[in-house]
PDB file of N, CA and C in Angstrom:
ATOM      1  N   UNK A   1      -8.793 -33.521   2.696  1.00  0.00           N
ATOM      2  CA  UNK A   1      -7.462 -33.619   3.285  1.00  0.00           C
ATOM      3  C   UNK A   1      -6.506 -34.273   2.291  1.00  0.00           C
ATOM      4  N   UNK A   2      -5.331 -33.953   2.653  1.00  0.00           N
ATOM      5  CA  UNK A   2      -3.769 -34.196   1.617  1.00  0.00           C
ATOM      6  C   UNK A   2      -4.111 -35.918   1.733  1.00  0.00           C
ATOM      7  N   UNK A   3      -4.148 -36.490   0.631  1.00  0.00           N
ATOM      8  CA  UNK A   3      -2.959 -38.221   0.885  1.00  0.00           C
ATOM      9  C   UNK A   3      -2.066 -38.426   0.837  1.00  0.00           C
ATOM     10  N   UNK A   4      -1.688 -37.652   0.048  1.00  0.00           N
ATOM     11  CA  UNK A   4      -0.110 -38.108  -0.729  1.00  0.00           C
ATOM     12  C   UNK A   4       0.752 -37.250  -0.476  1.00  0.00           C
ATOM     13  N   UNK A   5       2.194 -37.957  -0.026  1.00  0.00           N
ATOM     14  CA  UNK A   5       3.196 -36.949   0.340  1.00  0.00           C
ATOM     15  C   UNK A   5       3.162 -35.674   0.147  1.00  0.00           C
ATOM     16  N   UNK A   6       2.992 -35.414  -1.148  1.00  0.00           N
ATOM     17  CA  UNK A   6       3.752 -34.557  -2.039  1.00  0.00           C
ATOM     18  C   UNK A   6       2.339 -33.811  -2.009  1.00  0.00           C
ATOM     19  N   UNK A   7       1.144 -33.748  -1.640  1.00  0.00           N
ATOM     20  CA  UNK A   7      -0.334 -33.269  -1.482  1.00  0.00           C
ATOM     21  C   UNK A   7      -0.118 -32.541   0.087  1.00  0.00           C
ATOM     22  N   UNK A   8       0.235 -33.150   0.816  1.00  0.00           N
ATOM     23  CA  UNK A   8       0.511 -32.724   2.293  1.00  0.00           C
ATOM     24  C   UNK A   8       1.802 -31.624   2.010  1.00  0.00           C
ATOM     25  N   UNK A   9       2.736 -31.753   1.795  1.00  0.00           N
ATOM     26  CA  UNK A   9       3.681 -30.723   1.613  1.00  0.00           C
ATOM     27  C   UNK A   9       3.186 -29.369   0.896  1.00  0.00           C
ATOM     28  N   UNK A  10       2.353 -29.815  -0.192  1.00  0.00           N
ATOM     29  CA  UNK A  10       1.583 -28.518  -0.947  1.00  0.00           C
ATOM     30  C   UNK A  10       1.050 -27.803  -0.168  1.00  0.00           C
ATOM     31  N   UNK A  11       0.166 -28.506   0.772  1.00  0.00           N
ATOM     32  CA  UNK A  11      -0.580 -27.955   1.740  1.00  0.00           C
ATOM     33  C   UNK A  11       0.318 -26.836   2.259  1.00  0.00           C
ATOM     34  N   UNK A  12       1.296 -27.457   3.335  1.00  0.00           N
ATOM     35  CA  UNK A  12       1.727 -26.750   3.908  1.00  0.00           C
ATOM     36  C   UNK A  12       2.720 -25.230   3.773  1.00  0.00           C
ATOM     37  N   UNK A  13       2.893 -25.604   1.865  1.00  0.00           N
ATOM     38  CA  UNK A  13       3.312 -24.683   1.566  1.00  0.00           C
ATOM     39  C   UNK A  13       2.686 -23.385   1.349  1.00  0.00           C
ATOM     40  N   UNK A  14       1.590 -24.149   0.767  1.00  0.00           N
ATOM     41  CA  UNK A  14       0.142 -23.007   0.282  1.00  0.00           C
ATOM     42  C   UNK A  14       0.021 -22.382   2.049  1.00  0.00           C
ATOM     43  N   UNK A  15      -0.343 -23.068   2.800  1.00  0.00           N
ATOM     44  CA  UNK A  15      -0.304 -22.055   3.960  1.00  0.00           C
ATOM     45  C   UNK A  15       0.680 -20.946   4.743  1.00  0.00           C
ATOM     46  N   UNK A  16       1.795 -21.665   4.161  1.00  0.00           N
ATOM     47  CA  UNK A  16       3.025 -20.637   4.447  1.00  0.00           C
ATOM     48  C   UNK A  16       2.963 -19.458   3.608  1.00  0.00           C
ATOM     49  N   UNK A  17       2.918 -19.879   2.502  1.00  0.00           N
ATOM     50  CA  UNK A  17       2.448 -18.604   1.350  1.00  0.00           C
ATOM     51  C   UNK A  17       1.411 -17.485   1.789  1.00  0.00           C
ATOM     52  N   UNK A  18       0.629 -18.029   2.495  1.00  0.00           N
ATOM     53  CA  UNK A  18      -0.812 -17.412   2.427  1.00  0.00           C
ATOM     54  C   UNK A  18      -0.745 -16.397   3.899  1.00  0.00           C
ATOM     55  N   UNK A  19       0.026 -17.105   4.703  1.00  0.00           N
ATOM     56  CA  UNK A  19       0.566 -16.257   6.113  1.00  0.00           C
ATOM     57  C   UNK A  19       1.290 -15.517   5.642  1.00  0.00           C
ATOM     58  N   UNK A  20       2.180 -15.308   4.778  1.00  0.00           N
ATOM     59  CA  UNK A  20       3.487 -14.627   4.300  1.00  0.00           C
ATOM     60  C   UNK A  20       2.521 -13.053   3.679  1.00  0.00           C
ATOM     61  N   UNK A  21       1.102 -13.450   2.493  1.00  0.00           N
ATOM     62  CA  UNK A  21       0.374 -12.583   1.514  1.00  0.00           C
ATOM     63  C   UNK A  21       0.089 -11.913   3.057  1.00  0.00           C
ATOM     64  N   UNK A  22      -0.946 -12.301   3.789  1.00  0.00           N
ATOM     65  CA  UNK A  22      -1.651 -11.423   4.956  1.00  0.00           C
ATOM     66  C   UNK A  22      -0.807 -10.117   4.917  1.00  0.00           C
ATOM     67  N   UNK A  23       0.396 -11.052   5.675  1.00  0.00           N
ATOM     68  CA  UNK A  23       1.558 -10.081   6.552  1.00  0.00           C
ATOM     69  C   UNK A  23       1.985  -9.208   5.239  1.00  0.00           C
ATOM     70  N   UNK A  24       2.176  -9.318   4.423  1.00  0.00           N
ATOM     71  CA  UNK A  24       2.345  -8.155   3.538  1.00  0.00           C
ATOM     72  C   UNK A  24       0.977  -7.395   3.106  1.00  0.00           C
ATOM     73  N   UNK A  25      -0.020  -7.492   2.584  1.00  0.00           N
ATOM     74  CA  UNK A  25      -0.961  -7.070   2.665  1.00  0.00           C
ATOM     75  C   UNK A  25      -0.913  -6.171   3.638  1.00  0.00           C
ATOM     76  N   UNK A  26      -1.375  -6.677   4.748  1.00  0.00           N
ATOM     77  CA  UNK A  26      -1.698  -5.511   6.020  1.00  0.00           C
ATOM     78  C   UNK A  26      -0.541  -4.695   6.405  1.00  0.00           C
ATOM     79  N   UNK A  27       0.709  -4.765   5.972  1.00  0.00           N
ATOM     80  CA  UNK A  27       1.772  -3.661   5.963  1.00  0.00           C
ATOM     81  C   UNK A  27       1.625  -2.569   4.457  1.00  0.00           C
ATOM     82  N   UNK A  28       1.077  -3.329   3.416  1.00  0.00           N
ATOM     83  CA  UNK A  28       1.179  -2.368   2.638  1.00  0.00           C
ATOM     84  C   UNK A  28      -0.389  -1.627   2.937  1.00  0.00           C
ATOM     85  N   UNK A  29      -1.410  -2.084   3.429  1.00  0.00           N
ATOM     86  CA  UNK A  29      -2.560  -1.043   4.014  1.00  0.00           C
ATOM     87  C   UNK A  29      -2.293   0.096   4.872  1.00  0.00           C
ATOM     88  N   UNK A  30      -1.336  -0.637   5.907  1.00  0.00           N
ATOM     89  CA  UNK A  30      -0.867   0.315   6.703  1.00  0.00           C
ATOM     90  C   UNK A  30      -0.119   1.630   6.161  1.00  0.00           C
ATOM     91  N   UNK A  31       0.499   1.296   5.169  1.00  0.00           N
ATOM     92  CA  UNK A  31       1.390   2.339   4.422  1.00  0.00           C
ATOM     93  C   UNK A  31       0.391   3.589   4.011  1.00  0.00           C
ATOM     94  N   UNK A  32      -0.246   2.914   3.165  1.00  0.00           N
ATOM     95  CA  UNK A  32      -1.521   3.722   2.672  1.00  0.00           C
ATOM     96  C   UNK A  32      -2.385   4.325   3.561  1.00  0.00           C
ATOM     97  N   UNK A  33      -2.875   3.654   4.895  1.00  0.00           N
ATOM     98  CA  UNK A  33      -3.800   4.465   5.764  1.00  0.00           C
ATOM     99  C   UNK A  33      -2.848   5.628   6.685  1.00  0.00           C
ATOM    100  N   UNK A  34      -1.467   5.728   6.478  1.00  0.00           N
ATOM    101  CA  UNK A  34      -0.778   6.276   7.153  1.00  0.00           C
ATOM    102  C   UNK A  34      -0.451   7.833   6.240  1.00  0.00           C
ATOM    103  N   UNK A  35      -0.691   7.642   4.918  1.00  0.00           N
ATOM    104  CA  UNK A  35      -1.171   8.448   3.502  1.00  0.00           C
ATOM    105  C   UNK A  35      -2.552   9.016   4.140  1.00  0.00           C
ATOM    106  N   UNK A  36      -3.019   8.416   4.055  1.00  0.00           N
ATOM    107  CA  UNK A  36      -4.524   9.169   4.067  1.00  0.00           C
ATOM    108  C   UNK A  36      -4.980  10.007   5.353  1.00  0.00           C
ATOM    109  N   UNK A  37      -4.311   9.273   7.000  1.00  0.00           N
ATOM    110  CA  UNK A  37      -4.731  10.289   7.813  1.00  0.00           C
ATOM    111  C   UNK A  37      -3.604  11.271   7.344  1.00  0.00           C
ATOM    112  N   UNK A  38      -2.095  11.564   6.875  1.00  0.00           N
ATOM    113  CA  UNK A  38      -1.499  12.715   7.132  1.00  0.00           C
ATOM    114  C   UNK A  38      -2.829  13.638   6.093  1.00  0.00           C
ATOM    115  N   UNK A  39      -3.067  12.860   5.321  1.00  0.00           N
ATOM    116  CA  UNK A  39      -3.856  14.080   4.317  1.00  0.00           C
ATOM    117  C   UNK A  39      -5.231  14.864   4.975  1.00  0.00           C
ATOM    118  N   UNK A  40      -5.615  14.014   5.668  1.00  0.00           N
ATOM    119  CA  UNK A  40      -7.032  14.276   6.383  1.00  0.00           C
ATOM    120  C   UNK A  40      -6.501  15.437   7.378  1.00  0.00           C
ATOM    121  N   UNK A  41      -5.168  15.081   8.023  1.00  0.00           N
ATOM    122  CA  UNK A  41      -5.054  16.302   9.304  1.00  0.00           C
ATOM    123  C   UNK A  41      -4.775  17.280   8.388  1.00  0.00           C
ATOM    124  N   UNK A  42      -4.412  17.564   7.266  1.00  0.00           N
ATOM    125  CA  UNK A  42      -3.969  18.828   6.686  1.00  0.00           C
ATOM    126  C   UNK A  42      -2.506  19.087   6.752  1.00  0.00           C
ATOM    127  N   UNK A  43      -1.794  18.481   6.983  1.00  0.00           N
ATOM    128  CA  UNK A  43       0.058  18.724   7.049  1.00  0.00           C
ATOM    129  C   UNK A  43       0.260  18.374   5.954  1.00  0.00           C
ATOM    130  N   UNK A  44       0.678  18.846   5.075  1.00  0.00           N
ATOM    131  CA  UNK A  44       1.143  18.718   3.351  1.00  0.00           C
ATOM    132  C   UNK A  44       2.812  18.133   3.904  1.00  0.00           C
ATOM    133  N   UNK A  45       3.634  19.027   4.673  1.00  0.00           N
ATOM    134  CA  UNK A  45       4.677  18.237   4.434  1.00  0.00           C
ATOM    135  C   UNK A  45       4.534  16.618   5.493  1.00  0.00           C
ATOM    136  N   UNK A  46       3.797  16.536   5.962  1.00  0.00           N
ATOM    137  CA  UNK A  46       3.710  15.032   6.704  1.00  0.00           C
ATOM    138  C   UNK A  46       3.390  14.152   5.540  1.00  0.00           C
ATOM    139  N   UNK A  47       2.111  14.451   5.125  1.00  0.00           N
ATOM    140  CA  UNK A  47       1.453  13.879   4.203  1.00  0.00           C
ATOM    141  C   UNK A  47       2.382  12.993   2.689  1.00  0.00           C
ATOM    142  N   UNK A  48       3.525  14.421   2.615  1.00  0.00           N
ATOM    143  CA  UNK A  48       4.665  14.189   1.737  1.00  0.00           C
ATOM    144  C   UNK A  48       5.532  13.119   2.247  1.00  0.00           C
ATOM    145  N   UNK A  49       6.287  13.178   3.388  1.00  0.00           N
ATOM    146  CA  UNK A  49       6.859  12.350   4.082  1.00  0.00           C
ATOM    147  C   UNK A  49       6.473  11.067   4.142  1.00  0.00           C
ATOM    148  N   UNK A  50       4.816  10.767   4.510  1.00  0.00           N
ATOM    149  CA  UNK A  50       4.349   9.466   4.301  1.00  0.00           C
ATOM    150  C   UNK A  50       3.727   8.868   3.226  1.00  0.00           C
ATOM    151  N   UNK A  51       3.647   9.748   1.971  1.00  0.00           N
ATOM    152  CA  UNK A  51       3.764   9.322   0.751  1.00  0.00           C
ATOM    153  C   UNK A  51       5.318   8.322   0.291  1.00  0.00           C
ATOM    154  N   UNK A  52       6.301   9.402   0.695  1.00  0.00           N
ATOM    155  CA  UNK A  52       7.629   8.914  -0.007  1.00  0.00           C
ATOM    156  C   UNK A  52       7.539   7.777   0.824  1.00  0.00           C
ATOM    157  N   UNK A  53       7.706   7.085   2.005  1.00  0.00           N
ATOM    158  CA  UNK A  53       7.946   6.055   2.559  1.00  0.00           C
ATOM    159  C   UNK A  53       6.749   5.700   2.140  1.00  0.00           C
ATOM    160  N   UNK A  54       5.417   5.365   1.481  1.00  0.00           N
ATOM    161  CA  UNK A  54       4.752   4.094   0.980  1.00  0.00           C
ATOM    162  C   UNK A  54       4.925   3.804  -0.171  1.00  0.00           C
ATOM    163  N   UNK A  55       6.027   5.373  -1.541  1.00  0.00           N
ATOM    164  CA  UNK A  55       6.127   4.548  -2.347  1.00  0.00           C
ATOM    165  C   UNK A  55       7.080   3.343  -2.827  1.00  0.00           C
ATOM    166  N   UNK A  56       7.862   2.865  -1.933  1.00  0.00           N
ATOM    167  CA  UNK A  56       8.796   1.875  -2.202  1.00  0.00           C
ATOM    168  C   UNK A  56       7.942   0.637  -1.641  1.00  0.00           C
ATOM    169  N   UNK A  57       7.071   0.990  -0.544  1.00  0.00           N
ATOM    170  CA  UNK A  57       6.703  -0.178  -0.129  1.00  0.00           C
ATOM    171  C   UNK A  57       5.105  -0.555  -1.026  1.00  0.00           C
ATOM    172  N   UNK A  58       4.620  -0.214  -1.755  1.00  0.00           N
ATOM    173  CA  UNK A  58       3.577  -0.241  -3.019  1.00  0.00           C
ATOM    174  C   UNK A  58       4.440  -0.404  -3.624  1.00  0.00           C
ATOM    175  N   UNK A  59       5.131  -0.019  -4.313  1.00  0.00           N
ATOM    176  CA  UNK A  59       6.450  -0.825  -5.021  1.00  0.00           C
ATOM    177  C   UNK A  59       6.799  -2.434  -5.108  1.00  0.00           C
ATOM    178  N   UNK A  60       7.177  -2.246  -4.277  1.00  0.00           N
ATOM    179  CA  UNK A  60       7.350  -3.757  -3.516  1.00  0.00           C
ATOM    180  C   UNK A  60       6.315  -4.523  -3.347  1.00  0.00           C
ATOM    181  N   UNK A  61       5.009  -4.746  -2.999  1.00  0.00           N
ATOM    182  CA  UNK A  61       4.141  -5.210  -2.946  1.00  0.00           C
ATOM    183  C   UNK A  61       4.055  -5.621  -4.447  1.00  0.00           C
ATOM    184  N   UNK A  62       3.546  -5.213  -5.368  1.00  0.00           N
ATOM    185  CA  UNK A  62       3.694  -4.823  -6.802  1.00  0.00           C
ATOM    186  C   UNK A  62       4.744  -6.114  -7.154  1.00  0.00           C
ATOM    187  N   UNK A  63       5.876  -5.807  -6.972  1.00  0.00           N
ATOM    188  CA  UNK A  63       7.213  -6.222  -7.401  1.00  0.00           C
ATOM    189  C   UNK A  63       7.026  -7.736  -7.380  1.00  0.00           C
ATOM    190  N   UNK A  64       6.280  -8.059  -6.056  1.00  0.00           N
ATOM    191  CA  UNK A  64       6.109  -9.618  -5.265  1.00  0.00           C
ATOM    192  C   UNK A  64       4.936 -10.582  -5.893  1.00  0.00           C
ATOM    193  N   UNK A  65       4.036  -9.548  -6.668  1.00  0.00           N
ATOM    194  CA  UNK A  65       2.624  -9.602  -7.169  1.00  0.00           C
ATOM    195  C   UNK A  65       1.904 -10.422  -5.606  1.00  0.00           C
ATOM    196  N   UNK A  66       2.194  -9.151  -4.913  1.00  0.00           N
ATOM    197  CA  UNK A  66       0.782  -9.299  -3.738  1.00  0.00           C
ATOM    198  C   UNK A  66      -0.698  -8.600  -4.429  1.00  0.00           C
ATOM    199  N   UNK A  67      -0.084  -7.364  -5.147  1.00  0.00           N
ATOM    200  CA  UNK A  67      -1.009  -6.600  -5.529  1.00  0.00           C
ATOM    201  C   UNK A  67      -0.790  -6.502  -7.478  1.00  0.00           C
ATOM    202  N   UNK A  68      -1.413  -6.253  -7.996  1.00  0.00           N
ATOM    203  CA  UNK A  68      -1.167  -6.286  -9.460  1.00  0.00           C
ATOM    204  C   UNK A  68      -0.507  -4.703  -9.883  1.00  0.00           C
ATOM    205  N   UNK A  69       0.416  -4.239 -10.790  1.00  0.00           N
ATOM    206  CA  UNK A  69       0.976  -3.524 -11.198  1.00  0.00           C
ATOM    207  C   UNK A  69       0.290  -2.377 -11.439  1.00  0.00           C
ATOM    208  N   UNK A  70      -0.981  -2.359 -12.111  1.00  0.00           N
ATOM    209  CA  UNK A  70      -1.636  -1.005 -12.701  1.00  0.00           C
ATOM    210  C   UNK A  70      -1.861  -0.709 -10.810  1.00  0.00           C
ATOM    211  N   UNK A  71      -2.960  -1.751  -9.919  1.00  0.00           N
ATOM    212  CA  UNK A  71      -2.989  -1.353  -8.747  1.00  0.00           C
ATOM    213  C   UNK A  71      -2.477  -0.430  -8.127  1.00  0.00           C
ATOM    214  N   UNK A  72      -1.189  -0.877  -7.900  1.00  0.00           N
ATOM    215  CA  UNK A  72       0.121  -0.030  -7.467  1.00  0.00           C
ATOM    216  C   UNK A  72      -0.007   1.140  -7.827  1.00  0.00           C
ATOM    217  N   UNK A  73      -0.168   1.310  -9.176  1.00  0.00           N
ATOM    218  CA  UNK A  73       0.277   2.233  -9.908  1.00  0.00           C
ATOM    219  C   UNK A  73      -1.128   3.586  -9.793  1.00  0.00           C
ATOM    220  N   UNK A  74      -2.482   3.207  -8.976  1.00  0.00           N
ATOM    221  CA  UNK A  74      -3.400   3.642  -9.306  1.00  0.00           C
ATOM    222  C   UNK A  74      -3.418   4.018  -7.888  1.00  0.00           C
ATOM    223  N   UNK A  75      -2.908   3.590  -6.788  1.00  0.00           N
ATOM    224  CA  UNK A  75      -3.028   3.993  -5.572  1.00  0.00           C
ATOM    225  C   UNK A  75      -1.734   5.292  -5.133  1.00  0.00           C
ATOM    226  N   UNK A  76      -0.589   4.745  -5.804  1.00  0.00           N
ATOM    227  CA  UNK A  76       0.073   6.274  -6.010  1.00  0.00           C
ATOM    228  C   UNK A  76      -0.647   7.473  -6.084  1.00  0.00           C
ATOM    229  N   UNK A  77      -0.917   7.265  -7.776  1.00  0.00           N
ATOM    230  CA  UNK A  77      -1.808   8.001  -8.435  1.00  0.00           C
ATOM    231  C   UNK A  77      -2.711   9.383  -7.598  1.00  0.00           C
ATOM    232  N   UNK A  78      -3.183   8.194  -6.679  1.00  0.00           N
ATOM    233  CA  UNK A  78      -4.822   8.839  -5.917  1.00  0.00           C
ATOM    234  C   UNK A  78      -3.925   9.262  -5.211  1.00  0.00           C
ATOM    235  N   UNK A  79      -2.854   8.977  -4.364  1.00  0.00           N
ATOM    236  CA  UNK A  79      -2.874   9.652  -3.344  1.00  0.00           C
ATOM    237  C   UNK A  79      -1.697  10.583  -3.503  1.00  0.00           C
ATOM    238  N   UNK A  80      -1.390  10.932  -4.465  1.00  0.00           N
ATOM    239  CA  UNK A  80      -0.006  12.200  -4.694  1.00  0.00           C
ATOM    240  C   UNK A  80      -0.956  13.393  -5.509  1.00  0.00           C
ATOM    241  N   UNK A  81      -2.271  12.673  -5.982  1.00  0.00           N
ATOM    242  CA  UNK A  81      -3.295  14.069  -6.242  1.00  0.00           C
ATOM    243  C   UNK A  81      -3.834  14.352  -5.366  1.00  0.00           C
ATOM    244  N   UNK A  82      -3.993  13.875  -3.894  1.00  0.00           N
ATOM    245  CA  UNK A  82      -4.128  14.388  -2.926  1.00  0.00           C
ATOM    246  C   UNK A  82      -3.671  15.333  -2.376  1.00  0.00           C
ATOM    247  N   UNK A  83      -2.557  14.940  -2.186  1.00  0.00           N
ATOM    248  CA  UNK A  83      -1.615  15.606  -1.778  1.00  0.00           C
ATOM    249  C   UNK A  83      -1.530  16.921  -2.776  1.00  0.00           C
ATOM    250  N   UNK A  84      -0.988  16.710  -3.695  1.00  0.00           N
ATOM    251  CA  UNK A  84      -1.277  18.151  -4.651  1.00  0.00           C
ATOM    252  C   UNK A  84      -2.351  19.222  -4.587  1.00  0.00           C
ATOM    253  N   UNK A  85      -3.618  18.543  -4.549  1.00  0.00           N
ATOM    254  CA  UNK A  85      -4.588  19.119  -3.796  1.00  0.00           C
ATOM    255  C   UNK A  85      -4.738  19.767  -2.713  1.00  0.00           C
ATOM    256  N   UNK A  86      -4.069  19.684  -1.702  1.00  0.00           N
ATOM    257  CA  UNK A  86      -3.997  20.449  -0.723  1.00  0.00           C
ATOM    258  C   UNK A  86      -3.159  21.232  -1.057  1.00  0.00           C
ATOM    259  N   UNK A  87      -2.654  21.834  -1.547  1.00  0.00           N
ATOM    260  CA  UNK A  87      -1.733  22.679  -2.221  1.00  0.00           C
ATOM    261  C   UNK A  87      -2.747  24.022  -2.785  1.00  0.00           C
ATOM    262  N   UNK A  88      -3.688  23.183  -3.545  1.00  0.00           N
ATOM    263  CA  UNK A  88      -4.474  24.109  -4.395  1.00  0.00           C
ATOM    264  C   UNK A  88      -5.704  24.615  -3.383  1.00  0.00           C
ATOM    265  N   UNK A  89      -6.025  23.598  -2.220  1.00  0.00           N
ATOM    266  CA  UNK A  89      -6.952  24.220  -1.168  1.00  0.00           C
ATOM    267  C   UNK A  89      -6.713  25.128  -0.560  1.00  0.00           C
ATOM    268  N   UNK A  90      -5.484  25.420  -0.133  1.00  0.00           N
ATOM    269  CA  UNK A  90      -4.413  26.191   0.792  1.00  0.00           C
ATOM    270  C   UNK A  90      -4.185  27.315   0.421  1.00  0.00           C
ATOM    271  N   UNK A  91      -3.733  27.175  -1.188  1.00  0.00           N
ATOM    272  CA  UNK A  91      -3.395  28.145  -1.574  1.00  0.00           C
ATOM    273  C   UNK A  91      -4.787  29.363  -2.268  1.00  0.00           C
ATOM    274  N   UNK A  92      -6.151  28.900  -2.605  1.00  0.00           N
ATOM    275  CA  UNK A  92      -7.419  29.122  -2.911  1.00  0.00           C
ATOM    276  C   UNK A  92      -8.098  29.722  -0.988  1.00  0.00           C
ATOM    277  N   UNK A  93      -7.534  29.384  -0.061  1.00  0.00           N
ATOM    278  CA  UNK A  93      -8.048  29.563   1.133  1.00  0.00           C
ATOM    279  C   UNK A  93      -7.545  30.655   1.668  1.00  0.00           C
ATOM    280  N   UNK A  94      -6.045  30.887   0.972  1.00  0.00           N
ATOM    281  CA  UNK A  94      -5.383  31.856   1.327  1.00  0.00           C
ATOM    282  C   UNK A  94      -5.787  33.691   0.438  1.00  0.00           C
ATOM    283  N   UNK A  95      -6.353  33.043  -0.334  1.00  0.00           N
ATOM    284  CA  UNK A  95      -6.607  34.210  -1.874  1.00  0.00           C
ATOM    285  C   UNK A  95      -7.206  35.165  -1.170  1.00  0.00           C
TER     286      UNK A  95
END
């Protein structure tokens, strides 16, 4: 436990901080699992739609260093070749 003023205030800051990481965290998961079912049902333009609205918010996460930069940059990545991918399933299904 804190002794010292200025030990107790840390505390309480570090916990404010740490409530603040969660709550972003689990919004930027959400972003992403909201990516992955449009891709799973097969709607390319949904899938598109909930790409563009997670990439500002992976962005942002990023920006805040909740998450580290390449991160960000690697979860795009995966999931706009997804998306592209169904493109090439669709269009190979259709042949």
């Amino acid at each position: 436990m804190a002794n010292t003023a200025q030990a107790k205030k840390r505390a309480r800051q570090a916990e404010s901080r740490r409530q603040q990481n969660v709550h972003h965290r689990s919004t930027l998961r959400t972003y992403i699992k909201k990516v992955v079912k449009a891709i799973g049902s097969g709607d390319r333009t949904k899938a598109e739609h909930a790409y563009k609205e997670a990439v500002p918010v992976i962005d942002g996460m990023a920006r805040k260093g909740i998450i580290h930069t390449n991160k960000a940059a690697r979860h795009k990545s995966r999931l706009n070749h997804h998306i592209h991918g169904m493109v090439a399933a669709s269009a190979a299904a259709a042949s």
